[in-house]
Structure formats: C-alpha cells, structure tokens
C-alpha atoms as a PDB file:
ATOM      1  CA  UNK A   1      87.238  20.825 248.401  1.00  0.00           C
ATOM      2  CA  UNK A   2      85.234  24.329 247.648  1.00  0.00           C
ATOM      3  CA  UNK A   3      83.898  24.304 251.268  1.00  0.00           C
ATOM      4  CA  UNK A   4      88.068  23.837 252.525  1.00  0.00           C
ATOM      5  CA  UNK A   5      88.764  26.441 249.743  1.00  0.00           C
ATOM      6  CA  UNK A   6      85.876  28.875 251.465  1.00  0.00           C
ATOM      7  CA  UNK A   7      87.387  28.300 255.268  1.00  0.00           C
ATOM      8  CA  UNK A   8      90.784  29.275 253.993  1.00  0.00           C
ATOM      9  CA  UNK A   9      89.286  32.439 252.051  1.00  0.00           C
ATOM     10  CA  UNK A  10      87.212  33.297 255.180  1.00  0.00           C
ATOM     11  CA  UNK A  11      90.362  32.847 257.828  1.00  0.00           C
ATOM     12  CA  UNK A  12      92.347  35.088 255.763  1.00  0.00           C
ATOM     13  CA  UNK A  13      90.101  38.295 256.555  1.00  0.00           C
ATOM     14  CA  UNK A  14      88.714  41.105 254.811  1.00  0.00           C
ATOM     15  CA  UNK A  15      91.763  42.926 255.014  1.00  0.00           C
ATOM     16  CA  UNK A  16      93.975  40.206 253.701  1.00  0.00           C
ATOM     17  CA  UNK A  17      92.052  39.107 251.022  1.00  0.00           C
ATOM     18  CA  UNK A  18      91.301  42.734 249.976  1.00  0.00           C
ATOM     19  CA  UNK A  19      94.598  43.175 249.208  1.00  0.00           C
ATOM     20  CA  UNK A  20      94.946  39.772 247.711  1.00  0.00           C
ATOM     21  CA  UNK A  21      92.400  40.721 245.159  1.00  0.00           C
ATOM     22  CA  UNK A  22      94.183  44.098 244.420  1.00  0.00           C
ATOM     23  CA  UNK A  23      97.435  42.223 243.935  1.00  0.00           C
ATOM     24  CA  UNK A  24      95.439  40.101 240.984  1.00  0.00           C
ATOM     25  CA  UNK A  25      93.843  42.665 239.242  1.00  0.00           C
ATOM     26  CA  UNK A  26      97.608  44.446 238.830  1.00  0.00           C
ATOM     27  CA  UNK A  27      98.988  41.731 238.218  1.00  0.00           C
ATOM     28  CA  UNK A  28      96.421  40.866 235.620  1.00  0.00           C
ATOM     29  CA  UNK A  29      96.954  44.865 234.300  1.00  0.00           C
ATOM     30  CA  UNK A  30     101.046  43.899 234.118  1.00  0.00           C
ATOM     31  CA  UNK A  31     100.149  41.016 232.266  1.00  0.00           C
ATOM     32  CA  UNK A  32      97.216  41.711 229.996  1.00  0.00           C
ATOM     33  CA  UNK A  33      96.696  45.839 229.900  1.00  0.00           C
ATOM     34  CA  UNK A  34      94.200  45.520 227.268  1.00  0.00           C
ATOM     35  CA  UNK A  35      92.041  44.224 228.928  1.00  0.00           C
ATOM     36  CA  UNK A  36      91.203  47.026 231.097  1.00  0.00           C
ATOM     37  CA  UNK A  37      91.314  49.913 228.614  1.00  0.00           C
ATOM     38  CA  UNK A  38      90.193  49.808 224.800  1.00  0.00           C
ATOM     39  CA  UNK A  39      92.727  52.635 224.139  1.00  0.00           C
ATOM     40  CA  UNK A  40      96.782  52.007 223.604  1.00  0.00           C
ATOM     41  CA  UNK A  41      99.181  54.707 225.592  1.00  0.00           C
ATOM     42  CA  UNK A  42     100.853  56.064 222.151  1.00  0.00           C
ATOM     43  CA  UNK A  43      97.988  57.291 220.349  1.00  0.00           C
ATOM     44  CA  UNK A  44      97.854  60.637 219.391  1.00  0.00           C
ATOM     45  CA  UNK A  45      94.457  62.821 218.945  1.00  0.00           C
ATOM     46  CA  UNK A  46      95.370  66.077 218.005  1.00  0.00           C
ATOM     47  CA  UNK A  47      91.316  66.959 219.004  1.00  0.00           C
ATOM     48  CA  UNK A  48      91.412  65.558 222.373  1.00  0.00           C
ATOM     49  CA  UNK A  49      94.539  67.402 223.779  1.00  0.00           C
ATOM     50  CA  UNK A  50      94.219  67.971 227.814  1.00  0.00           C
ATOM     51  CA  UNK A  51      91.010  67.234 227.957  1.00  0.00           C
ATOM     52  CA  UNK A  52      89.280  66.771 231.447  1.00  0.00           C
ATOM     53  CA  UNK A  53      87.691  63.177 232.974  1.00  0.00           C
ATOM     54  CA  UNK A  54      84.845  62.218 230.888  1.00  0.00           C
ATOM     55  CA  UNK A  55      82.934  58.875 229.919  1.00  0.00           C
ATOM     56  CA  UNK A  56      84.941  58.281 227.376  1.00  0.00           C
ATOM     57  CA  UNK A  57      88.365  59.220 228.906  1.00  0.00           C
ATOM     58  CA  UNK A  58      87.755  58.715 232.864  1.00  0.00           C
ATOM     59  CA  UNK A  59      91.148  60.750 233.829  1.00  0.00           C
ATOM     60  CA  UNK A  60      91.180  62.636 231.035  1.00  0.00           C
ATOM     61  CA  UNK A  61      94.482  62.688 228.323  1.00  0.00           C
ATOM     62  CA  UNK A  62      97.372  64.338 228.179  1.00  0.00           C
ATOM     63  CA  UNK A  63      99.259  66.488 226.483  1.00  0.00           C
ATOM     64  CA  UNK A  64      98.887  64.818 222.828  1.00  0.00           C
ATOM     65  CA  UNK A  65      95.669  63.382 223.078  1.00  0.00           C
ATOM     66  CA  UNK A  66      96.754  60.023 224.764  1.00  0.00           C
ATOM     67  CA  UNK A  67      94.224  58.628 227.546  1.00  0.00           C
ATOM     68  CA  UNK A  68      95.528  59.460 230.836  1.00  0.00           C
ATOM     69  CA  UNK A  69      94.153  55.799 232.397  1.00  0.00           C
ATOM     70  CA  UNK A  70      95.289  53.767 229.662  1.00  0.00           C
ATOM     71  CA  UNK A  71      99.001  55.091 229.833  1.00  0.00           C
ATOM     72  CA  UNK A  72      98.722  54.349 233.755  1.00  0.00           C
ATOM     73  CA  UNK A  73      97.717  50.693 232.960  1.00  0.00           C
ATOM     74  CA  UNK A  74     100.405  50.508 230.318  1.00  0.00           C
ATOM     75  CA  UNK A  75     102.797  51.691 232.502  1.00  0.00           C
ATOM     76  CA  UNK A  76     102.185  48.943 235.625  1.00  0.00           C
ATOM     77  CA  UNK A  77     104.128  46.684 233.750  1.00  0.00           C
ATOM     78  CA  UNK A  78     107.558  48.544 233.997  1.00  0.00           C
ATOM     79  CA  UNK A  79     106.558  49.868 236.838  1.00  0.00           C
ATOM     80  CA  UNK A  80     106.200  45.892 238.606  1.00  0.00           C
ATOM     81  CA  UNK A  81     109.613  45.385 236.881  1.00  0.00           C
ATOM     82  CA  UNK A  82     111.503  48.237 238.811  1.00  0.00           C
ATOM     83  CA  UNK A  83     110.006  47.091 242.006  1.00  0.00           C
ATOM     84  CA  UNK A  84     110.207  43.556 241.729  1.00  0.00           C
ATOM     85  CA  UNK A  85     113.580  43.707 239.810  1.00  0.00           C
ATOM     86  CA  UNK A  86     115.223  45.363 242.274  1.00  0.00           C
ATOM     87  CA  UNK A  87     113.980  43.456 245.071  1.00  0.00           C
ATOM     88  CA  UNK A  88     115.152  40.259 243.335  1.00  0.00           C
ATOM     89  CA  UNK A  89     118.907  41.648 243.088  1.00  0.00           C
ATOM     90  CA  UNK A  90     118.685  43.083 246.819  1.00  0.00           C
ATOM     91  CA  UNK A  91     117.971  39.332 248.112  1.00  0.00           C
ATOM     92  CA  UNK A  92     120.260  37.157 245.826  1.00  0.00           C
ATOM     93  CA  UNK A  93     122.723  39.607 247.474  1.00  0.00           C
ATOM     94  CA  UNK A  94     121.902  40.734 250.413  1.00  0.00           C
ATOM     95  CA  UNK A  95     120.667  37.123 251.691  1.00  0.00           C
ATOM     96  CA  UNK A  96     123.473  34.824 251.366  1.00  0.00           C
ATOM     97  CA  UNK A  97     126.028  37.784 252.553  1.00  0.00           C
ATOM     98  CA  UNK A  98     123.872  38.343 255.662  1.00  0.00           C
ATOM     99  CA  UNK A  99     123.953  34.675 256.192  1.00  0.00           C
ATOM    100  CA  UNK A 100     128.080  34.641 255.606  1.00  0.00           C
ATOM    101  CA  UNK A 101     128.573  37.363 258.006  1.00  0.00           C
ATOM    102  CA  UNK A 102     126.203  36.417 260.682  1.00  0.00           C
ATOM    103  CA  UNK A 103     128.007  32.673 260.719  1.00  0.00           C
ATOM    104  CA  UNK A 104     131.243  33.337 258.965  1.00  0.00           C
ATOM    105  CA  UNK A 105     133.571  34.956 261.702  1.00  0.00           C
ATOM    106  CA  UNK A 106     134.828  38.383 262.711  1.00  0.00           C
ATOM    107  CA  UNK A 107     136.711  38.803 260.033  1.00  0.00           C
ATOM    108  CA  UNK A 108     133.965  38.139 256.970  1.00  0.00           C
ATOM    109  CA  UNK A 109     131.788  39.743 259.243  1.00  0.00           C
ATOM    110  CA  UNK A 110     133.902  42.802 259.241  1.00  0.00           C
ATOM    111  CA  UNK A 111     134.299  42.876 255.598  1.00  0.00           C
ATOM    112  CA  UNK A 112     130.661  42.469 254.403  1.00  0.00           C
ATOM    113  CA  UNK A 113     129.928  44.866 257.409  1.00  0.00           C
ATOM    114  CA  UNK A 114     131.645  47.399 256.232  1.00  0.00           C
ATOM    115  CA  UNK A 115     130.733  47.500 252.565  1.00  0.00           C
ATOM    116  CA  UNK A 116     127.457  47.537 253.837  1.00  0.00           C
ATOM    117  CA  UNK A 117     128.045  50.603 256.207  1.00  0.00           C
ATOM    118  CA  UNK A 118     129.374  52.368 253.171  1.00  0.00           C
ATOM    119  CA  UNK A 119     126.814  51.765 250.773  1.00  0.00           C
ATOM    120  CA  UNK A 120     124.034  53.181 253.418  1.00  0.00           C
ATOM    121  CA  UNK A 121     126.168  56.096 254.393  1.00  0.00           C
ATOM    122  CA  UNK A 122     124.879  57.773 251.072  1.00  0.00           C
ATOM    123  CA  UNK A 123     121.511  59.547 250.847  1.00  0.00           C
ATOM    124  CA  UNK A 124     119.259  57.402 248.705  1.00  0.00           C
ATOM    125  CA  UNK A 125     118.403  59.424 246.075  1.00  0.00           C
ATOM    126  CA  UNK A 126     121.635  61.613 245.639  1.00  0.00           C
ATOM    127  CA  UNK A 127     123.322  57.919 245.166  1.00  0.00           C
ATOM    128  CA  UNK A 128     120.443  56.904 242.781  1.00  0.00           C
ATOM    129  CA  UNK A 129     121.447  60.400 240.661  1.00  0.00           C
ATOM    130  CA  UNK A 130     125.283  59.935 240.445  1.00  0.00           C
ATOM    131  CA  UNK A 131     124.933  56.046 239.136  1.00  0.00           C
ATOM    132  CA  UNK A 132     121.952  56.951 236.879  1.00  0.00           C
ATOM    133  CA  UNK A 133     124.217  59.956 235.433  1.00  0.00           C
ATOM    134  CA  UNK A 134     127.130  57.364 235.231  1.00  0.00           C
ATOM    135  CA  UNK A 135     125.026  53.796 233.638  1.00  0.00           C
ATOM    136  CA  UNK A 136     122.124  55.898 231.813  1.00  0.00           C
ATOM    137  CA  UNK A 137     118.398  55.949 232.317  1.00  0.00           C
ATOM    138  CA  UNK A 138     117.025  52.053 231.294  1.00  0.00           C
ATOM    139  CA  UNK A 139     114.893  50.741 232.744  1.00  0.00           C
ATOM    140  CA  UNK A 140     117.879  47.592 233.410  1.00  0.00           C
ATOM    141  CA  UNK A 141     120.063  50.491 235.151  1.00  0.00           C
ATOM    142  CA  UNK A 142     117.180  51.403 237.348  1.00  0.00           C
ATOM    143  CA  UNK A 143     116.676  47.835 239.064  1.00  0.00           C
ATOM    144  CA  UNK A 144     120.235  47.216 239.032  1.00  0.00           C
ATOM    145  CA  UNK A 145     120.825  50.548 241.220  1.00  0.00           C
ATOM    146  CA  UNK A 146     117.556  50.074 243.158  1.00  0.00           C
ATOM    147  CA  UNK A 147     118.375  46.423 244.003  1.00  0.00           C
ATOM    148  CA  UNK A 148     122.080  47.798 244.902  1.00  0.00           C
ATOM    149  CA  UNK A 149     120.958  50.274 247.130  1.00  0.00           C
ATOM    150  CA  UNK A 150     118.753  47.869 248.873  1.00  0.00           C
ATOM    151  CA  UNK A 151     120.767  45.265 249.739  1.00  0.00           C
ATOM    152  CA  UNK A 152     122.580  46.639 252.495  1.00  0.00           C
ATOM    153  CA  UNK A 153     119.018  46.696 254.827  1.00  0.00           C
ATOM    154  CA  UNK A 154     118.745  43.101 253.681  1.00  0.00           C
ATOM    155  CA  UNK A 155     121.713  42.109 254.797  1.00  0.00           C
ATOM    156  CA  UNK A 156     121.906  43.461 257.803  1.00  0.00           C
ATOM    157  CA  UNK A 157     118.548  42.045 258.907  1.00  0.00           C
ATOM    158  CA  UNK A 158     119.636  38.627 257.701  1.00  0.00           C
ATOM    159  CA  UNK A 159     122.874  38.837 259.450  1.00  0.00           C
ATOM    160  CA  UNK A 160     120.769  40.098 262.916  1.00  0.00           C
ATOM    161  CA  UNK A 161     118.791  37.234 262.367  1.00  0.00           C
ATOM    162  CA  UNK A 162     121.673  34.551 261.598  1.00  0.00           C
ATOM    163  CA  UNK A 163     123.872  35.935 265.222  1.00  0.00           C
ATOM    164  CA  UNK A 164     120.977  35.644 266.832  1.00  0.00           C
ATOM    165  CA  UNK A 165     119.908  32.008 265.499  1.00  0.00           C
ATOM    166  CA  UNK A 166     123.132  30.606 265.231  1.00  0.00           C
ATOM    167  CA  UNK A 167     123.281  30.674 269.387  1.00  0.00           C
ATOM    168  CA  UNK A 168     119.533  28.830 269.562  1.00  0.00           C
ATOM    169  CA  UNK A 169     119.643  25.005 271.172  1.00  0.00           C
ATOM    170  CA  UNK A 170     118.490  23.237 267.198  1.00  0.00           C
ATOM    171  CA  UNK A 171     121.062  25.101 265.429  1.00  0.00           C
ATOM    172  CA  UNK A 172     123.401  24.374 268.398  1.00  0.00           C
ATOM    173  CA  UNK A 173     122.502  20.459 268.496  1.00  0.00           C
ATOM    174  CA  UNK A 174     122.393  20.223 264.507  1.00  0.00           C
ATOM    175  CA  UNK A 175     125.731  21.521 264.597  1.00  0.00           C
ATOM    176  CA  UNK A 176     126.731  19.258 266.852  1.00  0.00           C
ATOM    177  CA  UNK A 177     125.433  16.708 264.840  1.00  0.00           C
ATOM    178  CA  UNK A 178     128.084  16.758 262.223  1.00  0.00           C
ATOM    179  CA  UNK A 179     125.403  18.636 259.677  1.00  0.00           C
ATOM    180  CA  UNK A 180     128.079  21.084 257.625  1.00  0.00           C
ATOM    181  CA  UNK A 181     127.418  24.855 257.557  1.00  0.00           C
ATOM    182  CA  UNK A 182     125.650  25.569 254.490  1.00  0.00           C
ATOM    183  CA  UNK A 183     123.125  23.119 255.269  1.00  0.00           C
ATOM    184  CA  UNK A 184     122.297  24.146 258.898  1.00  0.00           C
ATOM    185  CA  UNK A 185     122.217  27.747 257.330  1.00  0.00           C
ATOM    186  CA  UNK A 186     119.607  26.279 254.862  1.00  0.00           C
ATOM    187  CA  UNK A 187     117.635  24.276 256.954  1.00  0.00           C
ATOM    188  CA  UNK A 188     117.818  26.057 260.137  1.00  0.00           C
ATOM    189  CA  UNK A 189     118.483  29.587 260.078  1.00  0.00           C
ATOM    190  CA  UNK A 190     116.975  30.830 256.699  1.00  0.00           C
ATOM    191  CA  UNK A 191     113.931  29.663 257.278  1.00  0.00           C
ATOM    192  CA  UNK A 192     113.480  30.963 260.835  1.00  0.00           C
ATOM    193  CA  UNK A 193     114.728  34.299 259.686  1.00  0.00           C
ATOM    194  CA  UNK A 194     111.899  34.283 256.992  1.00  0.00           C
ATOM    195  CA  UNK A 195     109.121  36.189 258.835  1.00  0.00           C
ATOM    196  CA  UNK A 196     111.337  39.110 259.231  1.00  0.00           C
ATOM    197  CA  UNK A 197     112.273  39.140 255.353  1.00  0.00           C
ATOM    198  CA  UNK A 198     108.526  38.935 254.727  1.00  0.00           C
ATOM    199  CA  UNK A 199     107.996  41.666 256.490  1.00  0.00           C
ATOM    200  CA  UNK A 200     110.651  43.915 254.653  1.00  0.00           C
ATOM    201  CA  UNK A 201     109.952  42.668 251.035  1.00  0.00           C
ATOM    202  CA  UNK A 202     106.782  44.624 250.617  1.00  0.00           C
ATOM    203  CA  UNK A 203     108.270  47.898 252.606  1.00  0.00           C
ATOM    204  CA  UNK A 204     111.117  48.032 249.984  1.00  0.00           C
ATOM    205  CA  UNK A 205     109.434  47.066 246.881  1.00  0.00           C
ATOM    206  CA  UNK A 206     107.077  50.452 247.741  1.00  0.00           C
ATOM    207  CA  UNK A 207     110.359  52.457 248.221  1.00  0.00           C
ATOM    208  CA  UNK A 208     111.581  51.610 244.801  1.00  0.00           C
ATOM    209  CA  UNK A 209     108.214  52.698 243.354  1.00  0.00           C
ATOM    210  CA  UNK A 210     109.242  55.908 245.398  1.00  0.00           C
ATOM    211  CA  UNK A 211     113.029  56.084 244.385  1.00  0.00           C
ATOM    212  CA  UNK A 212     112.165  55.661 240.402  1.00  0.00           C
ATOM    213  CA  UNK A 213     108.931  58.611 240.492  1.00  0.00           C
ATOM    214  CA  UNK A 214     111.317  60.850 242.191  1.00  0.00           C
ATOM    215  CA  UNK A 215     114.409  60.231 239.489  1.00  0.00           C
ATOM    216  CA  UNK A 216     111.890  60.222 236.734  1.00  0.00           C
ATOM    217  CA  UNK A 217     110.521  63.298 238.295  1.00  0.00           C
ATOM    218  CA  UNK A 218     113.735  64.583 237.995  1.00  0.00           C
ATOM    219  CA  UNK A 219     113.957  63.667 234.116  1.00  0.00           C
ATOM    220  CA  UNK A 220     116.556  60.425 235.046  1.00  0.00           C
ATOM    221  CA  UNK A 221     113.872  58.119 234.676  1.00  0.00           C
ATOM    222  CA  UNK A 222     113.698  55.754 231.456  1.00  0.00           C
ATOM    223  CA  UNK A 223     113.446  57.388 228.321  1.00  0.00           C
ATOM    224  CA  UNK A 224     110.192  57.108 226.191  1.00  0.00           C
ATOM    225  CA  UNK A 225     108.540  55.293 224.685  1.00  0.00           C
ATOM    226  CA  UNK A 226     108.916  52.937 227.590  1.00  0.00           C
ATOM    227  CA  UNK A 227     107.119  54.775 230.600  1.00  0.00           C
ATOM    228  CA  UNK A 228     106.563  54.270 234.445  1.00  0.00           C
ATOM    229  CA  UNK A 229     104.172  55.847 236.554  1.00  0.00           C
ATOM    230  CA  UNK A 230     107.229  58.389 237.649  1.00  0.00           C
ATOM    231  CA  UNK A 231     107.775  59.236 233.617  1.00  0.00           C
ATOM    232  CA  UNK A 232     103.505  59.986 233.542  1.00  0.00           C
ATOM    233  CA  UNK A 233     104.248  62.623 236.660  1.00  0.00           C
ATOM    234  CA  UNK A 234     106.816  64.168 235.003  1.00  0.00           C
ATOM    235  CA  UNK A 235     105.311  64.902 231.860  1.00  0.00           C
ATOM    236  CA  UNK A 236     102.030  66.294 233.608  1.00  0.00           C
ATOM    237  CA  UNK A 237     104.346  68.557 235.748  1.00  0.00           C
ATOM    238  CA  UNK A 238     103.720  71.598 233.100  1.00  0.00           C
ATOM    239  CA  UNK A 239     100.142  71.289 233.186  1.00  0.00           C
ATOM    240  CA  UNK A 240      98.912  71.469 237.261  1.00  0.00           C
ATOM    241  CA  UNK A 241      96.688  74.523 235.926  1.00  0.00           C
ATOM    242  CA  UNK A 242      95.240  73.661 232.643  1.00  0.00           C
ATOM    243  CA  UNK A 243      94.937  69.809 233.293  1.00  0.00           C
ATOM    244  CA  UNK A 244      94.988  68.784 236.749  1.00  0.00           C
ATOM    245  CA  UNK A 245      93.364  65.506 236.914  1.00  0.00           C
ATOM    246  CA  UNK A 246      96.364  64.519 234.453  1.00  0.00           C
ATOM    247  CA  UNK A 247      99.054  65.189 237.654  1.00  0.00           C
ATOM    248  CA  UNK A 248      96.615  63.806 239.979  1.00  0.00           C
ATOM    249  CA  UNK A 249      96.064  60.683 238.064  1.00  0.00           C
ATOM    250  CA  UNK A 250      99.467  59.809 238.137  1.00  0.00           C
ATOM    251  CA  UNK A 251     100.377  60.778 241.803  1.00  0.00           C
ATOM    252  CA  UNK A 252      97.129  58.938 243.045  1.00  0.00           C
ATOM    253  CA  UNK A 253      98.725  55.745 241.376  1.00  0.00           C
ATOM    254  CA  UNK A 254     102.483  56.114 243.087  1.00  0.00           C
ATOM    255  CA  UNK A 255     100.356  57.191 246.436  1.00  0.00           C
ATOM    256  CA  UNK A 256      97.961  54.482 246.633  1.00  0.00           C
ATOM    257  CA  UNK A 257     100.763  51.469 245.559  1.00  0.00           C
ATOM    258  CA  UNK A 258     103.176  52.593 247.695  1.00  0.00           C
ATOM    259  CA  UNK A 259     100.268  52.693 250.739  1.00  0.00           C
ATOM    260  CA  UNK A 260      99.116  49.423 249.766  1.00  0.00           C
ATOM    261  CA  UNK A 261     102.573  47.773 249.899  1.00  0.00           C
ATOM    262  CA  UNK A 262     103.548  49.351 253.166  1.00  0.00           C
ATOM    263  CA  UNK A 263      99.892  47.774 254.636  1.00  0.00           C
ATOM    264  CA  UNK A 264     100.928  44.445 253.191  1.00  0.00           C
ATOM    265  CA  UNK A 265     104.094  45.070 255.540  1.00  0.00           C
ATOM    266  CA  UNK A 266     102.230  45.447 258.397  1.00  0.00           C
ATOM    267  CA  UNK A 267      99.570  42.784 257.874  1.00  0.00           C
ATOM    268  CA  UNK A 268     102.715  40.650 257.374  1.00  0.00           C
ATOM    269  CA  UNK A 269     104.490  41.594 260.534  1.00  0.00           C
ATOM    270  CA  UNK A 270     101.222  41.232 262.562  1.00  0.00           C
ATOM    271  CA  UNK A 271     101.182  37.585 260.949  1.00  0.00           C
ATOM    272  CA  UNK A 272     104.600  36.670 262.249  1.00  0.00           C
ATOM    273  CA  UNK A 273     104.139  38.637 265.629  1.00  0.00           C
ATOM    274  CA  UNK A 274     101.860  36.388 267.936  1.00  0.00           C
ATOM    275  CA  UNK A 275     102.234  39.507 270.721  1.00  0.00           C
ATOM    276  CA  UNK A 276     100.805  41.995 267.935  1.00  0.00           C
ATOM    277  CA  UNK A 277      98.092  39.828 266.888  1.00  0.00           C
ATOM    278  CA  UNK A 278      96.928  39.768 270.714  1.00  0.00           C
ATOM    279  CA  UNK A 279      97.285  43.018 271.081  1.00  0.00           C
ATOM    280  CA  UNK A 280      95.126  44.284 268.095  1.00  0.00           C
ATOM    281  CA  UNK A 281      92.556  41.700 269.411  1.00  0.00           C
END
C-alpha cells in the first residue's frame, strides 16, 4: 500500500504535488491559524507601531502594533470563503442553466442566453461597486455578488459543451434508448464537460481574490474586525513610505495566490489536453 501510495505521489510530478502541498498548508492556515503564528491579528502594542521585519515580527506590524504575518494568516480564512463561496454559487447556477440551454431548445436557450449576455455586458468591478453600494460590505454580500458575476462564463462554457455533446453518437444512442433527459444530461454530458469546468474553477476562484482586494482597496470591502487580504492592503495604503514591507506583505499574498491558482489552471488544462501534454513533452 505505501509503495502504490509512493507511485501515485511520484506520477503526479514536482509541479503538481508542489502545489498540492501549498494547497494543505492554506488550507491548514484557514483551518487552524494558530498554528502558524503565536500572535492573534487584534492585538494592540502601542511600542511596536510600524515597525520593520524582524525575528520576532518577520513582516513587521502595522499601524497599531498588530503583526503584519499573523493578520495575513488570520485573514486566509475569509479570504478562502470569498473565493470558494463565490465559486460555489457561480456553479449551482451557472451549471444546470448551461445544461438547460445547451439541451432545452431555442427558446430556453434564448432566454438563459440573454440574461447571460446582460450580466457580462457590465465591467466587473463597476458592477461589483453598484451592488456592494446597494447590499452593503459583508463578507455574505461579497460571495453572493462574486458568485453572480461569475456565473455567466460558467454557463456559457457548460452550454458550449452540452451543444456540442448532445450531437456525439453515446448521447445520440442513449437517447435513443428511451433514457429521459435529465439523466442522459447526468450521465453523459456533465461528466464529459468536466475537464473544461476543471480548468475554469481555479482561473475564477483567483479572480475573486482579485475582485474583493480591489473593492476592499476601494474601502467596499468587509468592515473590521473581520479582514481579507484586500482589507490588510487597504489599511497599509497610508504607509508605502514609513512602512513598506507592511504594503508589500499584503500585495505579495493577493500576487502569489492569485499566480498559484491561475498555474493550477493550466496544469489542469494540460491534464485534460492529450495534444498539450505532447507538445510540452
């Protein structure tokens, strides 16, 4: 059993299992912060205000004294809410619409289509503003207008993938079959228009680590004492000069996740692409 455990390690590469091991360790940091910092994000220490990296505080602390890392740890937690929360809401939506309009007829297929066009005809963030100025600034609104803004790129890759299924010889023959509509959907176009959706999920759950630094950059983020990553950048925004590694910290963290995620993408995409994997070989 360890030596099958050790081929399956070994076949997933160093790249792979890099980022498997990353994707422990913050999930572990969501999950148990104190185990990676002695310090909690909401102490103040009037006698340790802006001070630079040191032993003690290795990205220094902010403007009240807090440590810079441990509010970054603190923080992953909401942070892996946004992004996973609004991922959650963009597939229980945007999959079984796709599915309805790639199978459902010209005139569903209209319908969802359109709602769909409308929703991405707005810019991102300028769409983000107006519903954060209209629902408020929790951390609930967030994922709810992050998961409703990304549901329209779901659903149209999940309707590509259902026209372009629904024409294959199995779907074809199980249809023939008598099988009713819901369950060839199910059985098989879903999961032949997985590898795609795979391929997406990590791409958009780095855009809504994006989406919430910018509005919390723009003070629409939540309100403390919760905090995100985006809520660290904006408080450190008055102190570029006097504390740099404070900004730095927290853009290094938004940088480096979003990266990460987007290389999961690809790694994902080369997984499902046979013609990619040749190529790269």
């Amino acid at each position: 059993m360890i030596a099958r455990f050790g081929r399956r390690v070994a076949a997933l590469g160093p790249a792979r299992l890099a980022l498997l091991v990353i994707g422990l360790i913050v999930l572990l940091m969501a999950l148990w912060p104190q185990l990676f910092t002695p310090y909690l994000p909401t102490t103040i220490d009037a006698d340790a205000i802006l001070q630079p990296p040191s032993f003690a505080h290795p990205l220094g602390t902010d403007e009240a004294g807090a440590d810079v890392w441990a509010r970054i740890v603190y923080a992953t937690r909401l942070e892996l809410v946004v992004a996973v929360g609004s991922l959650v809401i963009a597939l229980v939506i945007g999959i079984p619409t796709g599915l309805l309009a790639g199978y459902g007829g010209r005139l569903v297929d209209g319908a969802l289509s359109g709602v769909s066009s409308a929703t991405l005809a707005f810019p991102l963030i300028l769409f983000a503003i107006l519903m954060v100025a209209s629902f408020g600034t929790t951390a609930v609104t967030l994922v709810g207008i992050i998961g409703f803004l990304f549901f329209p790129r779901i659903f149209l890759l999940v309707r590509a993938q259902t026209l372009a299924l629904r024409q294959r010889e199995f779907v074809l023959a199980a249809h023939v079959t008598g099988i009713s509509p819901a369950r060839n959907l199910a059985r098989h176009i879903l999961p032949n228009a997985a590898g795609p959706l795979l391929t997406l999920i990590p791409q958009l759950m780095a855009e809504a680590i994006l989406i919430e630094a910018g509005l919390s950059y723009l003070g629409l983020g939540v309100q403390l004492p919760a905090a995100t990553w985006g809520t660290i950048l904006q408080s450190s925004k008055n102190y570029y000069v006097t504390a740099p590694s404070y900004a730095i910290a927290a853009g290094l963290a938004i940088t480096l996740a979003s990266a990460l995620l987007m290389f999961a993408g690809e790694l994902v995409a080369e997984s499902s692409n046979p013609m990619r994997r040749r190529r790269r070989s």
